[in-house]
Protein backbone atom coordinates (compact mmCIF):
# COMPACT_ATOMS: atom_id res chain seq x y z
CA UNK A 1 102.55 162.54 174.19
CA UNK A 2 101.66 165.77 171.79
CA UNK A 3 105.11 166.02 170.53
CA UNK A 4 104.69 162.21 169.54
CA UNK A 5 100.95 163.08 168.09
CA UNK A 6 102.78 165.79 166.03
CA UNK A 7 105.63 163.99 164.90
CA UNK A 8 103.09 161.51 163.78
CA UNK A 9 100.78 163.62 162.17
CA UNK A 10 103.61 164.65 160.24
CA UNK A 11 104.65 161.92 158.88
CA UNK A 12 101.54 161.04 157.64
CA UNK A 13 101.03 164.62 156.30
CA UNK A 14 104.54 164.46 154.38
CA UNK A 15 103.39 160.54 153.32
CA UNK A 16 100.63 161.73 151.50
CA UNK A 17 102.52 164.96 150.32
CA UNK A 18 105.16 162.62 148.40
CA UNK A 19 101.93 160.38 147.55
CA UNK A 20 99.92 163.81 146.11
CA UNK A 21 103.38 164.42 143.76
CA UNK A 22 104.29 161.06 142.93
CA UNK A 23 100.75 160.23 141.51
CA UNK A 24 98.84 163.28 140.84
CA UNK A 25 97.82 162.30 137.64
CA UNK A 26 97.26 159.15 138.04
CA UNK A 27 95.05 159.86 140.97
CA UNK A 28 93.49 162.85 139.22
CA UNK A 29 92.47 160.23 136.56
CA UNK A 30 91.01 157.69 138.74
CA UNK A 31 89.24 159.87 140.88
CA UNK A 32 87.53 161.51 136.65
CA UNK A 33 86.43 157.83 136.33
CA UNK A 34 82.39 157.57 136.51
CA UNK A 35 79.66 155.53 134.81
CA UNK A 36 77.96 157.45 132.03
CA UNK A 37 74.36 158.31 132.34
CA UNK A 38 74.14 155.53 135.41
CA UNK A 39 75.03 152.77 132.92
CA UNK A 40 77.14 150.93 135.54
CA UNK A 41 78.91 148.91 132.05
CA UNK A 42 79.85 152.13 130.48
CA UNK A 43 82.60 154.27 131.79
CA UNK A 44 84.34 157.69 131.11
CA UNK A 45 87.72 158.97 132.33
CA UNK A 46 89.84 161.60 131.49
CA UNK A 47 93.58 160.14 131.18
CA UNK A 48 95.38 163.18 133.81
CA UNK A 49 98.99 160.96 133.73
CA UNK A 50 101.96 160.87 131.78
CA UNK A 51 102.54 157.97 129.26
CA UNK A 52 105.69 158.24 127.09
CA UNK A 53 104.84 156.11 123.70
CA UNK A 54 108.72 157.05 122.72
CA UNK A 55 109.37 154.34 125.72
CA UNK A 56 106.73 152.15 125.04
CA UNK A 57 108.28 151.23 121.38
CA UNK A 58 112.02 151.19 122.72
CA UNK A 59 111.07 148.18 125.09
CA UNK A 60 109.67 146.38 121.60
CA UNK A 61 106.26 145.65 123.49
CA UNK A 62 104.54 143.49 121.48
CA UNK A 63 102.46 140.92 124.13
CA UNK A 64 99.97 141.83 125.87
CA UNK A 65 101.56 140.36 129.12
CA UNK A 66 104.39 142.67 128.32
CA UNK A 67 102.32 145.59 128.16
CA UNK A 68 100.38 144.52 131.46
CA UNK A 69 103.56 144.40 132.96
CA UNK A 70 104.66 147.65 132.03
CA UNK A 71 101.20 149.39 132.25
CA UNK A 72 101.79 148.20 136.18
CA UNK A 73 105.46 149.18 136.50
CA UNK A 74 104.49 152.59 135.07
CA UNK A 75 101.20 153.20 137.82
CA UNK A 76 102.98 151.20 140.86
CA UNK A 77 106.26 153.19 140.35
CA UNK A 78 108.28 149.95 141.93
CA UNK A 79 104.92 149.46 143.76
CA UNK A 80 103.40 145.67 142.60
CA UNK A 81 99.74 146.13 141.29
CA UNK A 82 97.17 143.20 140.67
CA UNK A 83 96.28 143.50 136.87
CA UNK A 84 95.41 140.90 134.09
CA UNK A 85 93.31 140.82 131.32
CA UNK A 86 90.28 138.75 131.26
CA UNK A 87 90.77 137.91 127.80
CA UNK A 88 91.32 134.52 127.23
CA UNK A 89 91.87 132.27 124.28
CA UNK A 90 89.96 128.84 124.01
CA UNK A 91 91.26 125.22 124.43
CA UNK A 92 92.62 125.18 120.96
CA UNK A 93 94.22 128.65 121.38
CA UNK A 94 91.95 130.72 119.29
CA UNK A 95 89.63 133.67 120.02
CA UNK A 96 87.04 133.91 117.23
CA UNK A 97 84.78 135.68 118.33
CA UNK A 98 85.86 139.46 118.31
CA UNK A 99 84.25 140.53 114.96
CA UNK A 100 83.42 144.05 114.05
CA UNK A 101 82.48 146.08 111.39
CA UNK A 102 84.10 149.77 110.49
CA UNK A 103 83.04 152.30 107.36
CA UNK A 104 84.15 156.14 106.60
CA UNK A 105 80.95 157.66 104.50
CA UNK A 106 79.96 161.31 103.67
CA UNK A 107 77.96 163.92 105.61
CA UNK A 108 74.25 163.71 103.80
CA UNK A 109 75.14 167.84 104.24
CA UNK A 110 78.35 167.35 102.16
CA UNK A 111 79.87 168.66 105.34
CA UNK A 112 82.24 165.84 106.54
CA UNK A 113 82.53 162.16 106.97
CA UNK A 114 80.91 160.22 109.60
CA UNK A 115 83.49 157.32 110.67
CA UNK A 116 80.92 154.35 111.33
CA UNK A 117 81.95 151.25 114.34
CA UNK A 118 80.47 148.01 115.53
CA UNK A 119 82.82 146.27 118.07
CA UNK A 120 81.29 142.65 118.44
CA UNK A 121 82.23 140.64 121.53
CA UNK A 122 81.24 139.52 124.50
CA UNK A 123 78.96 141.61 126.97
CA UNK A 124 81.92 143.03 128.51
CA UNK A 125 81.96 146.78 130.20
CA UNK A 126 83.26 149.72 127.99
CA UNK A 127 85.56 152.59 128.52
CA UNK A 128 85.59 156.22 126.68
CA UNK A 129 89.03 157.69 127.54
CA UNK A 130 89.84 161.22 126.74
CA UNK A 131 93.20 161.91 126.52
CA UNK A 132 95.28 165.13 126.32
CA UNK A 133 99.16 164.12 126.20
CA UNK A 134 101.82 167.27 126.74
CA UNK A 135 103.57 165.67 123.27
CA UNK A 136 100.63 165.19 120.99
CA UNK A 137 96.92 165.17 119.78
CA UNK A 138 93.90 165.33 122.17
CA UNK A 139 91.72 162.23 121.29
CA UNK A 140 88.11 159.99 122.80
CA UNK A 141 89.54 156.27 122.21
CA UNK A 142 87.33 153.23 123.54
CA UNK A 143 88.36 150.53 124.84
CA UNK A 144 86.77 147.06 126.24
CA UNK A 145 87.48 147.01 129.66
CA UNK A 146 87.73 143.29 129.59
CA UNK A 147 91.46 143.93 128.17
CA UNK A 148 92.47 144.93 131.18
CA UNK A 149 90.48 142.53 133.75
CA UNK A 150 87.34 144.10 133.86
CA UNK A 151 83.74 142.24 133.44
CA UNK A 152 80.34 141.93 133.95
CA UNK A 153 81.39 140.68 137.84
CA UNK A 154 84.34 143.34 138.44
CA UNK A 155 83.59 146.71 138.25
CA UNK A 156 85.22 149.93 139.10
CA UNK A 157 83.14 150.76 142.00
CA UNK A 158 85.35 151.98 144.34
CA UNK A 159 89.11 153.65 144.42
CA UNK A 160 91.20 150.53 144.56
CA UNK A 161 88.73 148.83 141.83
CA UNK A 162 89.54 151.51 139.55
CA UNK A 163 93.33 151.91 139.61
CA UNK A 164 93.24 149.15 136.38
CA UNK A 165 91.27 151.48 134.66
CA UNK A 166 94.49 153.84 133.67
CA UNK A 167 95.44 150.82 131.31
CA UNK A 168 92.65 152.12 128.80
CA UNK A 169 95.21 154.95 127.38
CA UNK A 170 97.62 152.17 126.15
CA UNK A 171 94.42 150.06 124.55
CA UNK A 172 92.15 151.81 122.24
CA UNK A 173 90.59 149.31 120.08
CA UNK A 174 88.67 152.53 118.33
CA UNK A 175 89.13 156.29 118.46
CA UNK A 176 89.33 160.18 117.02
CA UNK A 177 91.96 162.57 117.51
CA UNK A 178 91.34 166.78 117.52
CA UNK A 179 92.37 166.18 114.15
CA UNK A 180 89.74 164.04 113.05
CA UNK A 181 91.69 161.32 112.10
CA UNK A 182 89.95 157.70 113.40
CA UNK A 183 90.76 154.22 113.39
CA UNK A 184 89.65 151.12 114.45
CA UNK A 185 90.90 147.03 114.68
CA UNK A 186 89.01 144.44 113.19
CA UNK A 187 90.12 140.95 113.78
CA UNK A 188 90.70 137.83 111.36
CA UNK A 189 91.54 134.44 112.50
CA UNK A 190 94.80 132.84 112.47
CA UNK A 191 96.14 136.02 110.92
CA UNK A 192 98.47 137.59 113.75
CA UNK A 193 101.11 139.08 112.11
CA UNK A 194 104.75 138.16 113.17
CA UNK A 195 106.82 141.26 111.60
CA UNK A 196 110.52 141.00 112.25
CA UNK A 197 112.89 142.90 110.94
CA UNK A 198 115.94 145.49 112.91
CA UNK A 199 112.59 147.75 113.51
CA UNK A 200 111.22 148.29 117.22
CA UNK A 201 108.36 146.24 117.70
CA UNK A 202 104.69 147.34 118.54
CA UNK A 203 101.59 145.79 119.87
CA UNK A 204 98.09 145.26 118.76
CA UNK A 205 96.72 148.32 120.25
CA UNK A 206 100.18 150.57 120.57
CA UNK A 207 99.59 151.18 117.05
CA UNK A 208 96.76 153.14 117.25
CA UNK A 209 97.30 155.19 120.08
CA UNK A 210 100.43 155.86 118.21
CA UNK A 211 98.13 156.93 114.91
CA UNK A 212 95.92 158.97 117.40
CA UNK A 213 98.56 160.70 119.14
CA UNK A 214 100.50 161.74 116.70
CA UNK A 215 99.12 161.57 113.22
CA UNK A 216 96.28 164.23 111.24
CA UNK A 217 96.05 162.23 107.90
CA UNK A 218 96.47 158.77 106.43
CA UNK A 219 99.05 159.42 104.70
CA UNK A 220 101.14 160.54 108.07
CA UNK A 221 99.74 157.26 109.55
CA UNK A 222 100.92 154.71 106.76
CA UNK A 223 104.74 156.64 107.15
CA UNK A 224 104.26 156.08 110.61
CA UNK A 225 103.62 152.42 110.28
CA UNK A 226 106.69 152.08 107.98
CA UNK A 227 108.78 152.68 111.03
CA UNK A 228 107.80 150.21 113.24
CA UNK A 229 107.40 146.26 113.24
CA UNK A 230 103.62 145.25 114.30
CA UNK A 231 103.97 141.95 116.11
CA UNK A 232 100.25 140.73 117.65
CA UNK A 233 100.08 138.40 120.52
CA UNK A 234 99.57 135.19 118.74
CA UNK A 235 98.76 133.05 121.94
CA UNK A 236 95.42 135.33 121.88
CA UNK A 237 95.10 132.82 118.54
CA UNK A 238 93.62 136.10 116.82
CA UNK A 239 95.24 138.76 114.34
CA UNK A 240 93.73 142.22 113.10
CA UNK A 241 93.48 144.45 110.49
CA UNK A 242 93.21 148.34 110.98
CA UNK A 243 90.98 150.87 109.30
CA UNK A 244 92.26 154.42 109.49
CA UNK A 245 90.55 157.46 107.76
CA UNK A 246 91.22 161.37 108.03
CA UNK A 247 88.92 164.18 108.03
CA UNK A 248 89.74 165.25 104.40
CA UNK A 249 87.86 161.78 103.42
CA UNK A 250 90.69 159.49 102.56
CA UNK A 251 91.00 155.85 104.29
CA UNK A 252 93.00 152.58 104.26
CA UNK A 253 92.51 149.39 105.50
CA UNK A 254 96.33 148.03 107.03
CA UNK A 255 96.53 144.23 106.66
CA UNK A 256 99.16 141.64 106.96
CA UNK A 257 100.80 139.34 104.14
CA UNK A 258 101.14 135.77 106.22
CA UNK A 259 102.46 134.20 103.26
CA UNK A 260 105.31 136.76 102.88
CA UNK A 261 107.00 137.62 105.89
CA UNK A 262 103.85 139.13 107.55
CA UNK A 263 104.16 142.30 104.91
CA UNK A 264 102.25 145.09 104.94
CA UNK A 265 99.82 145.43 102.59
CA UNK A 266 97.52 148.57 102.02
CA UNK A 267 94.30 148.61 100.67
CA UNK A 268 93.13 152.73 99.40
CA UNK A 269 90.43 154.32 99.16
CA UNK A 270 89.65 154.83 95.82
CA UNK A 271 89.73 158.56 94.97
CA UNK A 272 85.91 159.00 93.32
CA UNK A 273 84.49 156.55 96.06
CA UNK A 274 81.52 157.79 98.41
CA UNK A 275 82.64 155.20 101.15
CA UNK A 276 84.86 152.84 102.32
CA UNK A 277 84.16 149.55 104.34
CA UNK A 278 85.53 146.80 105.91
CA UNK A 279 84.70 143.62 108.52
CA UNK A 280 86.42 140.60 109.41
CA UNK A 281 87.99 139.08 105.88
CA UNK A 282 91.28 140.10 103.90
CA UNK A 283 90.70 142.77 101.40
CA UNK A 284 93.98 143.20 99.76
CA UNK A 285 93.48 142.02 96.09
CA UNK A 286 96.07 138.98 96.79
CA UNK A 287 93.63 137.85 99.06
CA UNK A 288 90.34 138.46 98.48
CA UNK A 289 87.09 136.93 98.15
CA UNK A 290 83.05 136.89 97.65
CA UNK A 291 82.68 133.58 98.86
CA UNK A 292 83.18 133.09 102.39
CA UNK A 293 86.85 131.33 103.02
CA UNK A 294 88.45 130.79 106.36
CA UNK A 295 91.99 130.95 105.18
CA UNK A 296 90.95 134.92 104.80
CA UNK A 297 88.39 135.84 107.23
CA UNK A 298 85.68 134.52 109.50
CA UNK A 299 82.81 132.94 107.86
CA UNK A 300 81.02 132.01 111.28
CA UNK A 301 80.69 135.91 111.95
CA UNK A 302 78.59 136.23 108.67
CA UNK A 303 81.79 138.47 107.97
CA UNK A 304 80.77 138.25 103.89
CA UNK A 305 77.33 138.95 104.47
CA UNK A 306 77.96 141.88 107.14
CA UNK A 307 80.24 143.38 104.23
CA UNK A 308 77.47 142.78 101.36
CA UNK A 309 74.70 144.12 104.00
CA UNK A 310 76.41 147.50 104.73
CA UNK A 311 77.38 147.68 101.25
CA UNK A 312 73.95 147.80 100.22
CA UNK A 313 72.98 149.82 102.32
CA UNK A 314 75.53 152.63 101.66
CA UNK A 315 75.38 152.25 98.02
CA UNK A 316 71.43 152.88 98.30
CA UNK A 317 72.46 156.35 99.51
CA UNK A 318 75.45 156.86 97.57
CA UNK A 319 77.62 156.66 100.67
CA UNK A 320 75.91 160.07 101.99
CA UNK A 321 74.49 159.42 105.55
CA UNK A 322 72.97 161.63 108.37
CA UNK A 323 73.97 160.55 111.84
CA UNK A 324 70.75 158.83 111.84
CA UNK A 325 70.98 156.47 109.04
CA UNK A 326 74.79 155.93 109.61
CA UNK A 327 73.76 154.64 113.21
CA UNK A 328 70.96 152.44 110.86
CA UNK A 329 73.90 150.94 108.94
CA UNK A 330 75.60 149.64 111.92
CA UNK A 331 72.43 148.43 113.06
CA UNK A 332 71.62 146.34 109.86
CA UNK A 333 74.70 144.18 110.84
CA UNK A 334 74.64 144.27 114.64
CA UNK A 335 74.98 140.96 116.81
CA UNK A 336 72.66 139.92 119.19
CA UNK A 337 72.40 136.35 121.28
CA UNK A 338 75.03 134.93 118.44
CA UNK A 339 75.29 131.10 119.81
CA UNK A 340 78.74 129.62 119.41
CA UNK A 341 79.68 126.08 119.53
CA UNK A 342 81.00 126.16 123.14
CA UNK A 343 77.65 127.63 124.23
CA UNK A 344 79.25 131.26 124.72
CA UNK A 345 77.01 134.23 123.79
CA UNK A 346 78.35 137.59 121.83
CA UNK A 347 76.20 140.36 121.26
CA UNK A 348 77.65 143.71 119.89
CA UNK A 349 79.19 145.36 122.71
CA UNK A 350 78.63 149.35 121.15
CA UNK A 351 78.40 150.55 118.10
CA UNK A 352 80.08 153.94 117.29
CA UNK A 353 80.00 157.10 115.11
CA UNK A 354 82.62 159.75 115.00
CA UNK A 355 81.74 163.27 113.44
CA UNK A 356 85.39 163.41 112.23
CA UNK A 357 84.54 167.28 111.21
CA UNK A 358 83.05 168.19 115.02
CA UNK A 359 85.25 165.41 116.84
CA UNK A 360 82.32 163.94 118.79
CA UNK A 361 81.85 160.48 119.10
CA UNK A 362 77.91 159.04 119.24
CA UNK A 363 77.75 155.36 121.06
CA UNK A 364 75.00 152.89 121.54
CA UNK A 365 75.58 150.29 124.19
CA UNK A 366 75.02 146.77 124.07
CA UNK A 367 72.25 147.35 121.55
CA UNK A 368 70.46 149.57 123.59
CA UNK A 369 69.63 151.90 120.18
CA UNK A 370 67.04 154.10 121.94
CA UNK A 371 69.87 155.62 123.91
CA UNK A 372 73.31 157.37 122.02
CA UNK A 373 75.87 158.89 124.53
CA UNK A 374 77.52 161.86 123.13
CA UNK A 375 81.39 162.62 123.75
CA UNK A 376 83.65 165.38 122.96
CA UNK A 377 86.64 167.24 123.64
CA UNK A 378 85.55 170.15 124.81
CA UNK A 379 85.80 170.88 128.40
């Protein structure tokens, strides 16, 4: 009976052994996943596991099925994982209501740029991720956790409920690199851009951990870009544009040509300007508008009049902000309780700023402006 005990005991002991090597950084980074300051819808985990981006593009990922499917293959190992994203288009196969706001201004000190965020959605729970990959930049993205089947009902409470959590690394919808470089994806209606040519093919959000792990400047981002096809998942009935700014001051917005083979188009910052802006319209000069126009933005998400708003505002201070009034000129154009037709309710689910000269990143949850959460690199 206590050779049988033994034999037993270890098979269990080498069972967990091959477990322990198999996924020691995955488990490392679900067991690093915790609610911030008790704020059981806002998250923190530091990403422990190896992702290989290289592999990612090869497969031409560009749905977010796809990447579900291969977020799963990757944790499971041949393993089958439950994981879908609670993201859902409507009956008419759009998804308007995912409208943000993103600006790069000057330090008031004339030391640095603040890199300025609103992500409007639906209350949804939100994930900081801070990732360290062997190849590549250290970076804090953030993520909405309802991307990869989190909500206000499922949260990652225990072990098993967290394991869907390592999908964050593959879907930054914001971030900052140890470089300084952000970026951030604002999204415009009917505008998901179709790319195809003998390039590999990327995904909404593949993009910009690609920009975070492996650029320092704009200029090294827009190269980047030229090398790959950006394909976003049109049955989510939404497409984006990008904002990405270094910490030298310069900053594009990336948008899509949908009248000409889905061609990039690239909207500078000009060289003398205090500040750069953008929100949920097309501001490529083919495009572009003062009046409101839904062929080229979202005029139900008072894009036009967010854009005029936190134009005003950092004009009035010749695009030179402390952390303080930057965090003010999110706040002039946050949502809260915005009624849709269908009876749905969106509310601005955080609004970020990045010091892009320190690396930290400053978020307000869910409106909740008497509180700011600090993140950083540092250990």
């Amino acid at each position: 009976m206590k050779k049988i005990l033994l034999w037993i005991l270890g098979i269990i002991v080498a069972l967990c052994a091959a477990v322990a090597i198999i996924w020691h950084g995955e488990i490392a980074s679900i067991l690093s996943v915790r609610s911030v300051d008790g704020n059981k819808y806002l998250y923190m985990m530091e990403y422990k596991a190896a992702y290989d981006l290289d592999d990612v593009v090869a497969k031409d990922i560009d749905e977010n099925p796809e990447l579900l499917d291969y977020i799963i293959g990757r944790i499971g190992k041949g393993i089958p994982i439950k994981m879908k994203s609670a993201q859902v288009a409507d009956e008419d196969g759009n998804l308007e209501t995912f409208n943000c706001t993103s600006f790069q201004a000057q330090k008031a000190d004339g030391n640095g740029f603040w890199y300025g965020r609103n992500y409007d959605y639906y209350k949804n729970p939100t994930m900081v991720t801070i990732s360290r990959p062997k190849k590549g930049y250290a970076s804090i993205g953030v993520s909405d956790m309802s991307h990869f089947g989190y909500s206000l009902d499922k949260l990652p409470t225990s072990f098993m409920k967290k394991v869907s959590c390592l999908a964050a690394v593959y879907a930054p919808v914001d971030g900052i690199n140890e470089k300084g470089l952000c970026t951030s994806i604002m999204a415009l209606p009917n505008q998901a851009s179709q790319q195809a040519t003998d390039k590999h093919d990327v995904g909404t959000t593949i993009i910009m951990r690609l920009w975070l792990d492996r650029c320092a400047t704009v200029d090294e981002a827009l190269a980047l870009l030229e090398t790959v096809d950006i394909r976003h998942d049109a049955t989510v009935g939404s497409g984006y544009h990008y904002m990405v700014a270094d910490a030298n001051g310069d900053c594009a917005v990336v948008e899509f040509d949908k009248e000409d083979g889905w061609k990039t188009m690239i909207v500078r910052k000009e060289p003398d300007a205090d500040y750069m802006l953008v929100t949920n319209h097309l501001l490529s000069e083919k495009y572009y508008t003062t009046e409101p126009d839904i062929a080229v933005g979202n005029p139900h998400s008072k894009s036009w009049w967010r854009y005029e708003t936190a134009t005003a505002y950092l004009a009035g201070h010749q695009g030179k902000l402390t952390l303080e009034e930057a965090q003010e000129c999110l706040a002039q154009v946050h949502w809260k309780d915005l009624l849709w037709e269908d009876g749905t309710v969106e509310d601005t689910q955080y609004s970020n700023v990045y010091d892009q000269k320190s690396i930290t990143l400053s978020l307000r949850n869910w409106n909740t402006y008497e509180t700011t959460n600090f993140f950083t690199l540092e250990k």
